[in-house]
PDB file of N, CA and C in Angstrom:
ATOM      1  N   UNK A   1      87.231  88.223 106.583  1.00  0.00           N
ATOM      2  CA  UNK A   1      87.139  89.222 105.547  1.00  0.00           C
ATOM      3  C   UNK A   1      85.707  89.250 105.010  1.00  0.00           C
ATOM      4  N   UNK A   2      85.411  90.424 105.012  1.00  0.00           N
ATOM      5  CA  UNK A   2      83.650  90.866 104.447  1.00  0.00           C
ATOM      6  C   UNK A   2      83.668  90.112 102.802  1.00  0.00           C
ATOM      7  N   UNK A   3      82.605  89.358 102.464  1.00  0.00           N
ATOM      8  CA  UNK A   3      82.727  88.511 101.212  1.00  0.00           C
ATOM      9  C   UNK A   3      82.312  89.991 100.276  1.00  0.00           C
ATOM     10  N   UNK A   4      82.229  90.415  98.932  1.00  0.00           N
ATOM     11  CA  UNK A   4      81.709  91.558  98.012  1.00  0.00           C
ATOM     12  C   UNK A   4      82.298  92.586  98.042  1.00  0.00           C
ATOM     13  N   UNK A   5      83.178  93.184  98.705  1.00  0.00           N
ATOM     14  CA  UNK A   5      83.574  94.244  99.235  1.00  0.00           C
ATOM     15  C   UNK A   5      84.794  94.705  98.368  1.00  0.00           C
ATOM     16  N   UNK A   6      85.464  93.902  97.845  1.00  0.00           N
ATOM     17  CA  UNK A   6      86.733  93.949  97.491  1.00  0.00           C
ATOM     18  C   UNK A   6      86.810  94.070  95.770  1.00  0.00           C
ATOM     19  N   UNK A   7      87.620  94.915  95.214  1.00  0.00           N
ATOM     20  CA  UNK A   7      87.652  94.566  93.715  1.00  0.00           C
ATOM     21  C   UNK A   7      87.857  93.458  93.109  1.00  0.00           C
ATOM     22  N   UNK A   8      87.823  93.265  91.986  1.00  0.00           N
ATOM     23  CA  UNK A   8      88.355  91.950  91.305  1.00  0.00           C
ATOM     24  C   UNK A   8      89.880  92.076  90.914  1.00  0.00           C
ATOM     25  N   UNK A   9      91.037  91.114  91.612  1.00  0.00           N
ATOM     26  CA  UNK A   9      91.797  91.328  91.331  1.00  0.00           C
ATOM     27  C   UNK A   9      92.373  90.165  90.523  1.00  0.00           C
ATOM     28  N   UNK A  10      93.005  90.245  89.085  1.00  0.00           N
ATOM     29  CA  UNK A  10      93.251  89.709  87.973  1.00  0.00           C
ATOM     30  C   UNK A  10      94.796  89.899  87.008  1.00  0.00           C
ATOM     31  N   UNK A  11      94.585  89.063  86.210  1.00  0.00           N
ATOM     32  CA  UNK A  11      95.936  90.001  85.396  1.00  0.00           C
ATOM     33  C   UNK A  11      95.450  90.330  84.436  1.00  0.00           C
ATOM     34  N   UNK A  12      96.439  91.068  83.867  1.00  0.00           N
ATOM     35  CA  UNK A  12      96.512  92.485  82.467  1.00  0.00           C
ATOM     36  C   UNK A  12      97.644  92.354  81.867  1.00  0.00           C
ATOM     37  N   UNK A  13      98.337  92.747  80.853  1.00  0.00           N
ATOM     38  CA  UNK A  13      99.139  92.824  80.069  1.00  0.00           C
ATOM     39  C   UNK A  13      99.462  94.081  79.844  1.00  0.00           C
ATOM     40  N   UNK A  14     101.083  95.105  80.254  1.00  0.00           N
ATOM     41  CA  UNK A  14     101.408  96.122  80.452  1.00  0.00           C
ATOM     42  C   UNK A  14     102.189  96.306  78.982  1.00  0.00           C
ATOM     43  N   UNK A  15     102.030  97.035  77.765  1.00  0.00           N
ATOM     44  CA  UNK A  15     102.671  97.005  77.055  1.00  0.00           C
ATOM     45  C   UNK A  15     103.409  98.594  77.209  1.00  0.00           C
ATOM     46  N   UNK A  16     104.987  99.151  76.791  1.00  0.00           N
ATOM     47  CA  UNK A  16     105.888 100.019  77.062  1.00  0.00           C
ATOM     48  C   UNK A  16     105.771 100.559  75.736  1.00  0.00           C
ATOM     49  N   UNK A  17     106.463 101.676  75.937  1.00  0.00           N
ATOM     50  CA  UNK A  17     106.539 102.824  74.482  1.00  0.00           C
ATOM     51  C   UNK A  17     107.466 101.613  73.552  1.00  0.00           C
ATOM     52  N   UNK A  18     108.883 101.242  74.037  1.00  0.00           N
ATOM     53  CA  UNK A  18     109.719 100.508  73.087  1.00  0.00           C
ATOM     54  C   UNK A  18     109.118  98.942  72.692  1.00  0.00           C
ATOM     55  N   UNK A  19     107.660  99.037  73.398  1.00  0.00           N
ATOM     56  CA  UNK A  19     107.654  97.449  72.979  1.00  0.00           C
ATOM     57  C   UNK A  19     107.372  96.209  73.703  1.00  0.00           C
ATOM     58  N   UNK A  20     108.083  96.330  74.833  1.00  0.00           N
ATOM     59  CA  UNK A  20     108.046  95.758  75.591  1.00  0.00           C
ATOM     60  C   UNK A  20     106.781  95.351  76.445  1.00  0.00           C
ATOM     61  N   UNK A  21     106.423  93.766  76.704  1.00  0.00           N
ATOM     62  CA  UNK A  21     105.363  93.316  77.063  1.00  0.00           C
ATOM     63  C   UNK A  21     105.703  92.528  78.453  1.00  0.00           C
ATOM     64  N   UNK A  22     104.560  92.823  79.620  1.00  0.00           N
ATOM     65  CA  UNK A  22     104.505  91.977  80.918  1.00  0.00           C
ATOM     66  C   UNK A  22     103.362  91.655  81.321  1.00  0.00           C
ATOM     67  N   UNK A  23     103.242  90.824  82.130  1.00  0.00           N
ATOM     68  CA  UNK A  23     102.007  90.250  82.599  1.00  0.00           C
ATOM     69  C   UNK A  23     102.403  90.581  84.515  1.00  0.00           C
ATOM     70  N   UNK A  24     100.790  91.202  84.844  1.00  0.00           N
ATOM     71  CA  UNK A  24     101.110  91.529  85.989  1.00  0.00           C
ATOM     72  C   UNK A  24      99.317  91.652  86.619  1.00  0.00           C
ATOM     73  N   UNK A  25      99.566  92.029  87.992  1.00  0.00           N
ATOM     74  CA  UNK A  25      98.034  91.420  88.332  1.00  0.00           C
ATOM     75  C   UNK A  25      96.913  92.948  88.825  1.00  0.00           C
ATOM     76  N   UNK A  26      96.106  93.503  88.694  1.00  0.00           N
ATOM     77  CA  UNK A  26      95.701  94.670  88.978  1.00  0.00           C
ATOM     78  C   UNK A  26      94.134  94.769  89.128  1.00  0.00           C
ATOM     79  N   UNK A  27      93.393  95.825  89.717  1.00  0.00           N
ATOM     80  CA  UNK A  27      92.525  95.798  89.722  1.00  0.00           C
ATOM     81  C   UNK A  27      91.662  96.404  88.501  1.00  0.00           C
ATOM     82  N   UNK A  28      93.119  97.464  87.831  1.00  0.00           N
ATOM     83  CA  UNK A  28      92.273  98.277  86.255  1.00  0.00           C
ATOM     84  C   UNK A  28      91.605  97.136  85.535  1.00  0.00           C
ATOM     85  N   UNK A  29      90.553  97.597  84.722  1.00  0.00           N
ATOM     86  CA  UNK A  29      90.000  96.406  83.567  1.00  0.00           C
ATOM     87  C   UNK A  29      89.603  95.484  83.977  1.00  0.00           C
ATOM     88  N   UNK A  30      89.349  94.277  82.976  1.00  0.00           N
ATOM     89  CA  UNK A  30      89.011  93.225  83.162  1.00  0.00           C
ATOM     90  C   UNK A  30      89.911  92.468  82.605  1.00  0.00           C
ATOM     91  N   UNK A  31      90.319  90.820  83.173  1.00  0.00           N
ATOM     92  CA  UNK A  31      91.275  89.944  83.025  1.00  0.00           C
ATOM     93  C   UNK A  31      91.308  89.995  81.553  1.00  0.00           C
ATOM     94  N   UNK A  32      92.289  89.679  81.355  1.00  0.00           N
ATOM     95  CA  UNK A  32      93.204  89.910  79.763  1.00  0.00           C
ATOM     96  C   UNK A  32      93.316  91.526  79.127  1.00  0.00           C
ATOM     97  N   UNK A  33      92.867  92.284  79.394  1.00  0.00           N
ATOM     98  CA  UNK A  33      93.160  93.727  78.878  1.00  0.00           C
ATOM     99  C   UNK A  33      94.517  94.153  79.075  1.00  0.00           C
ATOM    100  N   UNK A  34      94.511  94.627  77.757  1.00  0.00           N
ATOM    101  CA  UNK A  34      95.798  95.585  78.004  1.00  0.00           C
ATOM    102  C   UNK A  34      95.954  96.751  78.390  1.00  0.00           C
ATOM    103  N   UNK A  35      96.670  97.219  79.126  1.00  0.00           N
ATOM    104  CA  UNK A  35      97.334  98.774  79.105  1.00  0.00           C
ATOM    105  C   UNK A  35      98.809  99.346  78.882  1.00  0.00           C
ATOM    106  N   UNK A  36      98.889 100.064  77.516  1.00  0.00           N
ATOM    107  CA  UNK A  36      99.222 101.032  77.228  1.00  0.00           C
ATOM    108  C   UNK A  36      99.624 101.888  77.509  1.00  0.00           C
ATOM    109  N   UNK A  37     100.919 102.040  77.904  1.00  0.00           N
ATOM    110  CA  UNK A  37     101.491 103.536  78.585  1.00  0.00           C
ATOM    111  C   UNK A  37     102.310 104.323  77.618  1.00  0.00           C
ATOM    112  N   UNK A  38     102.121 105.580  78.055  1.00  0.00           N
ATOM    113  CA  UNK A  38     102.285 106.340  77.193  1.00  0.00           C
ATOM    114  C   UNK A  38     103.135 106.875  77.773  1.00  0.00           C
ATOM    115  N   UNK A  39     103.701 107.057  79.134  1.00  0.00           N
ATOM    116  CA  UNK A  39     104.889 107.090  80.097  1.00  0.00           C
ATOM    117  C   UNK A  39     105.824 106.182  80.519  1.00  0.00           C
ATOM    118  N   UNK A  40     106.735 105.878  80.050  1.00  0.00           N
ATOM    119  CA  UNK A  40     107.098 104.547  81.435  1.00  0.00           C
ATOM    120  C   UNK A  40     108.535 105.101  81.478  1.00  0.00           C
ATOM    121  N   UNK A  41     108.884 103.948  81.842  1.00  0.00           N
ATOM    122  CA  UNK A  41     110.903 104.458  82.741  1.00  0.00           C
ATOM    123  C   UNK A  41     112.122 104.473  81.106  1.00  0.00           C
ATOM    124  N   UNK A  42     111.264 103.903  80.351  1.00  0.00           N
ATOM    125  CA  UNK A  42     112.167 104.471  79.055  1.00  0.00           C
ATOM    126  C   UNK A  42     112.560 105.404  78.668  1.00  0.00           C
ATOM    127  N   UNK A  43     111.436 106.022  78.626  1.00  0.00           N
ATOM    128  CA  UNK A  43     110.911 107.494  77.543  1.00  0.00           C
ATOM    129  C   UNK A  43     111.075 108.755  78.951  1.00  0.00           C
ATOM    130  N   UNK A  44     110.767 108.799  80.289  1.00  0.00           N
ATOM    131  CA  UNK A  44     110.533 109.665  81.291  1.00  0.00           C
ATOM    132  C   UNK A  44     111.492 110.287  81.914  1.00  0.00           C
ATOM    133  N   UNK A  45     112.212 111.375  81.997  1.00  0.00           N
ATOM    134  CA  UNK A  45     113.482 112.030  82.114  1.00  0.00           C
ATOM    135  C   UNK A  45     113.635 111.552  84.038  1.00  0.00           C
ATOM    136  N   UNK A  46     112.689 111.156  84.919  1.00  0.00           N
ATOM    137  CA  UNK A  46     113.212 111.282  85.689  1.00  0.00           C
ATOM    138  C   UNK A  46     113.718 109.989  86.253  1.00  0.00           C
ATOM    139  N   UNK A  47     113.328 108.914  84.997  1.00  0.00           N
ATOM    140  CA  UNK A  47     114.513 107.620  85.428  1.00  0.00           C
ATOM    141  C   UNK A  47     115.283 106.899  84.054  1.00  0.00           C
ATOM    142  N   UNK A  48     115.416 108.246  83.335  1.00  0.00           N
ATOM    143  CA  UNK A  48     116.152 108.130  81.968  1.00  0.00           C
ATOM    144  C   UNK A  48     116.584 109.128  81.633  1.00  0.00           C
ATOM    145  N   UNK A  49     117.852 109.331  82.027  1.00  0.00           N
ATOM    146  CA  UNK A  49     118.751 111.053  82.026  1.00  0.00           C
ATOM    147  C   UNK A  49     118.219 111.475  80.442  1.00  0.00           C
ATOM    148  N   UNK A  50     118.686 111.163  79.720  1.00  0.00           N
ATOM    149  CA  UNK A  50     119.011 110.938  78.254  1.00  0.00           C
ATOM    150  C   UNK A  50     117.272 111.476  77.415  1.00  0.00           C
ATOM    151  N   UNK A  51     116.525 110.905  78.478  1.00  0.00           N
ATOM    152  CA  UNK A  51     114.797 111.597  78.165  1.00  0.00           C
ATOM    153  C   UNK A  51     114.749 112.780  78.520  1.00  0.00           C
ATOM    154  N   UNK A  52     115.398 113.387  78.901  1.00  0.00           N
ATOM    155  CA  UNK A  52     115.507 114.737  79.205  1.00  0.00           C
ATOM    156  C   UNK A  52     115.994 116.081  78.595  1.00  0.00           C
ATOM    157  N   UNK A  53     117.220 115.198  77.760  1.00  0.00           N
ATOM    158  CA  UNK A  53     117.391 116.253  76.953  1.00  0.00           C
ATOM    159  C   UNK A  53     116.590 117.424  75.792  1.00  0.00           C
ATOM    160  N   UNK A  54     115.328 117.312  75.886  1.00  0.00           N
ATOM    161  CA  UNK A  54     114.659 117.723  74.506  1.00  0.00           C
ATOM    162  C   UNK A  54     114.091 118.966  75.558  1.00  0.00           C
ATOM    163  N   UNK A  55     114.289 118.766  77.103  1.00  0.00           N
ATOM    164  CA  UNK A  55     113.182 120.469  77.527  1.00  0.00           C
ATOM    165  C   UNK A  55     113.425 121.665  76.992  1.00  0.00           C
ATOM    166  N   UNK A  56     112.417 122.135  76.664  1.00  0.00           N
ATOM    167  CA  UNK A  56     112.240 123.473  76.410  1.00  0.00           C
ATOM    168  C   UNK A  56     113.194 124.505  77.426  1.00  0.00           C
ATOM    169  N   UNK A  57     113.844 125.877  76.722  1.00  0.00           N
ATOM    170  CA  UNK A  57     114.826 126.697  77.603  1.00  0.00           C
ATOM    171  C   UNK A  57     113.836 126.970  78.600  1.00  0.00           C
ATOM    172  N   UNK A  58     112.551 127.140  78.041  1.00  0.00           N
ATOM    173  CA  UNK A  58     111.809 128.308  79.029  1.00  0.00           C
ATOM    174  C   UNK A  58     110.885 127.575  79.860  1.00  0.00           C
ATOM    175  N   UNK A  59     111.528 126.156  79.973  1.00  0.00           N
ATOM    176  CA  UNK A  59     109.845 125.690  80.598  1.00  0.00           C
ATOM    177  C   UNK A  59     110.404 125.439  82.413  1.00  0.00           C
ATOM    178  N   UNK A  60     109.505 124.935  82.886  1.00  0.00           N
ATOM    179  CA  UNK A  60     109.589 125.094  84.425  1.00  0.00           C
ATOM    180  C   UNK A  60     110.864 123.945  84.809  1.00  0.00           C
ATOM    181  N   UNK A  61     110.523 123.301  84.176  1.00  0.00           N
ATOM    182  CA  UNK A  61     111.694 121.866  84.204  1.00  0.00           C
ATOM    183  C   UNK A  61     113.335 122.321  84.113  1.00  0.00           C
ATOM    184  N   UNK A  62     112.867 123.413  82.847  1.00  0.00           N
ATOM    185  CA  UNK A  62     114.671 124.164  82.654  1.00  0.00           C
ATOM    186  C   UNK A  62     114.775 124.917  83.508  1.00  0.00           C
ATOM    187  N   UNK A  63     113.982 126.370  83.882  1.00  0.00           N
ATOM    188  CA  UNK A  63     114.464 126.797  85.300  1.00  0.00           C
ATOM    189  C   UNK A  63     114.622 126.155  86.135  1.00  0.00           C
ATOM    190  N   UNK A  64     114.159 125.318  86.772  1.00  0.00           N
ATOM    191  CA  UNK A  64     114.892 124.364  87.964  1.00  0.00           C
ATOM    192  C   UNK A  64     115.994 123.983  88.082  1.00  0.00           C
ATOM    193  N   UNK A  65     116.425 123.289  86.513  1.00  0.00           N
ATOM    194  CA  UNK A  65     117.387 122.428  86.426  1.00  0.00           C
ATOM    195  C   UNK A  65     119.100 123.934  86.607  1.00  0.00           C
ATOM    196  N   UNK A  66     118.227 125.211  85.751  1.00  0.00           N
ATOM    197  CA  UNK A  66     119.234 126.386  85.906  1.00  0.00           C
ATOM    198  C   UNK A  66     119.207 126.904  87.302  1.00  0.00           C
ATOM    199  N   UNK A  67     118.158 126.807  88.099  1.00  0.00           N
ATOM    200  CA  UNK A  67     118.361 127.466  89.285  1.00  0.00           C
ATOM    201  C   UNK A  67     118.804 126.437  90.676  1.00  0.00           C
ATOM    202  N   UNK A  68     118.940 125.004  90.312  1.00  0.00           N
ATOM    203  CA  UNK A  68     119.475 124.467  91.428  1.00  0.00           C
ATOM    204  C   UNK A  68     120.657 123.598  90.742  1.00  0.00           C
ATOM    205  N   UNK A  69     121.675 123.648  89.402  1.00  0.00           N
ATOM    206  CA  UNK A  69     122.082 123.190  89.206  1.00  0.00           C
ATOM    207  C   UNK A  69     123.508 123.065  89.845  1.00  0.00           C
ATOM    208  N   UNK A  70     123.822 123.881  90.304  1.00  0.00           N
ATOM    209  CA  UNK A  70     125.059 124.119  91.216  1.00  0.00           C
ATOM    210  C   UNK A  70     125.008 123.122  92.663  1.00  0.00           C
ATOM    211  N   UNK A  71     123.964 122.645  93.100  1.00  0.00           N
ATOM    212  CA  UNK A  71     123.581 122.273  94.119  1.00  0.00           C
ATOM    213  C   UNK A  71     124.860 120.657  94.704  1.00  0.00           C
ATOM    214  N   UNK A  72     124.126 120.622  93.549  1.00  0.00           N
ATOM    215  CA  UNK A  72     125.488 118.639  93.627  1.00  0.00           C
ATOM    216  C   UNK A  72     126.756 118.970  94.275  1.00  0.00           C
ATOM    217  N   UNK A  73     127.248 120.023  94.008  1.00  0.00           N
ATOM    218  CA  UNK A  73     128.413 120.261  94.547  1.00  0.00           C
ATOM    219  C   UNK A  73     128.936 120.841  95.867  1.00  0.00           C
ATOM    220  N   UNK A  74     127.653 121.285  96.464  1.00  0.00           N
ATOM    221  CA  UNK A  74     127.678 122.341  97.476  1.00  0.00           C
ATOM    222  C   UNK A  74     127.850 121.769  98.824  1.00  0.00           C
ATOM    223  N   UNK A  75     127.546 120.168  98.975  1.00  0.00           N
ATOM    224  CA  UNK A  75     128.623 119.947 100.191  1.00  0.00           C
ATOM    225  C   UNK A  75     130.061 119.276  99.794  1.00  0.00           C
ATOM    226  N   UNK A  76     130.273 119.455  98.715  1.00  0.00           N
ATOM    227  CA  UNK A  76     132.250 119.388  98.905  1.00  0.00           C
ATOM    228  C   UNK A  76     132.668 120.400  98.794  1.00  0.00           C
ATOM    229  N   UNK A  77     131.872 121.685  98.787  1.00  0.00           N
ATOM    230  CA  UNK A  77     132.582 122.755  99.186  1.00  0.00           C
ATOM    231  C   UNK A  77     132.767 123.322 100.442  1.00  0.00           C
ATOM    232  N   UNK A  78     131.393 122.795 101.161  1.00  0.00           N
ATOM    233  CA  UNK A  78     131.584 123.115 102.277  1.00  0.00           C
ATOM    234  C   UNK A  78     132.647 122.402 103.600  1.00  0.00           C
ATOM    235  N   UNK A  79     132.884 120.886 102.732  1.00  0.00           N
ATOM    236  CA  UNK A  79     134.164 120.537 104.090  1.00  0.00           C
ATOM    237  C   UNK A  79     135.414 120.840 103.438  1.00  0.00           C
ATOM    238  N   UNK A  80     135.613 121.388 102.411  1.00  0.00           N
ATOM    239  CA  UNK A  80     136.863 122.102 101.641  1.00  0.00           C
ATOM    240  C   UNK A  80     137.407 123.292 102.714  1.00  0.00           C
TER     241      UNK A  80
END
């Protein structure tokens, strides 16, 4: 392996919207920094149903959800 070439890889401290704190290893920052998310799997509708409820009627997220919502069902109709 070429010696200089490579980032510094270290740990960081991931803190979550609810709070929640981890230690994990990355190349962002420098060793001991934190990062701050302002997204994570709490708060983000697409791995927290329940985060979802607040979209707007008119936004792109709600047409989708109105124009393919029938979909879930459409192969038990078809071996019906």
């Amino acid at each position: 392996m070429k010696a200089n070439i490579h980032p510094d890889y270290h740990e960081i401290r991931i803190v979550m919207n609810n709070g929640t704190e981890f230690m994990t290893r990355s190349c962002w920052g420098k060793p001991g920094d934190v990062m701050k998310l302002d997204v994570d799997p709490s708060t983000h509708m697409a791995w927290n149903p329940d985060a979802g409820q607040n979209i707007r009627k008119d936004s792109q997220a709600a047409k989708f959800m109105k124009k393919f919502s029938g979909l879930e069902n459409l192969s038990s109709k078809k071996k019906a």
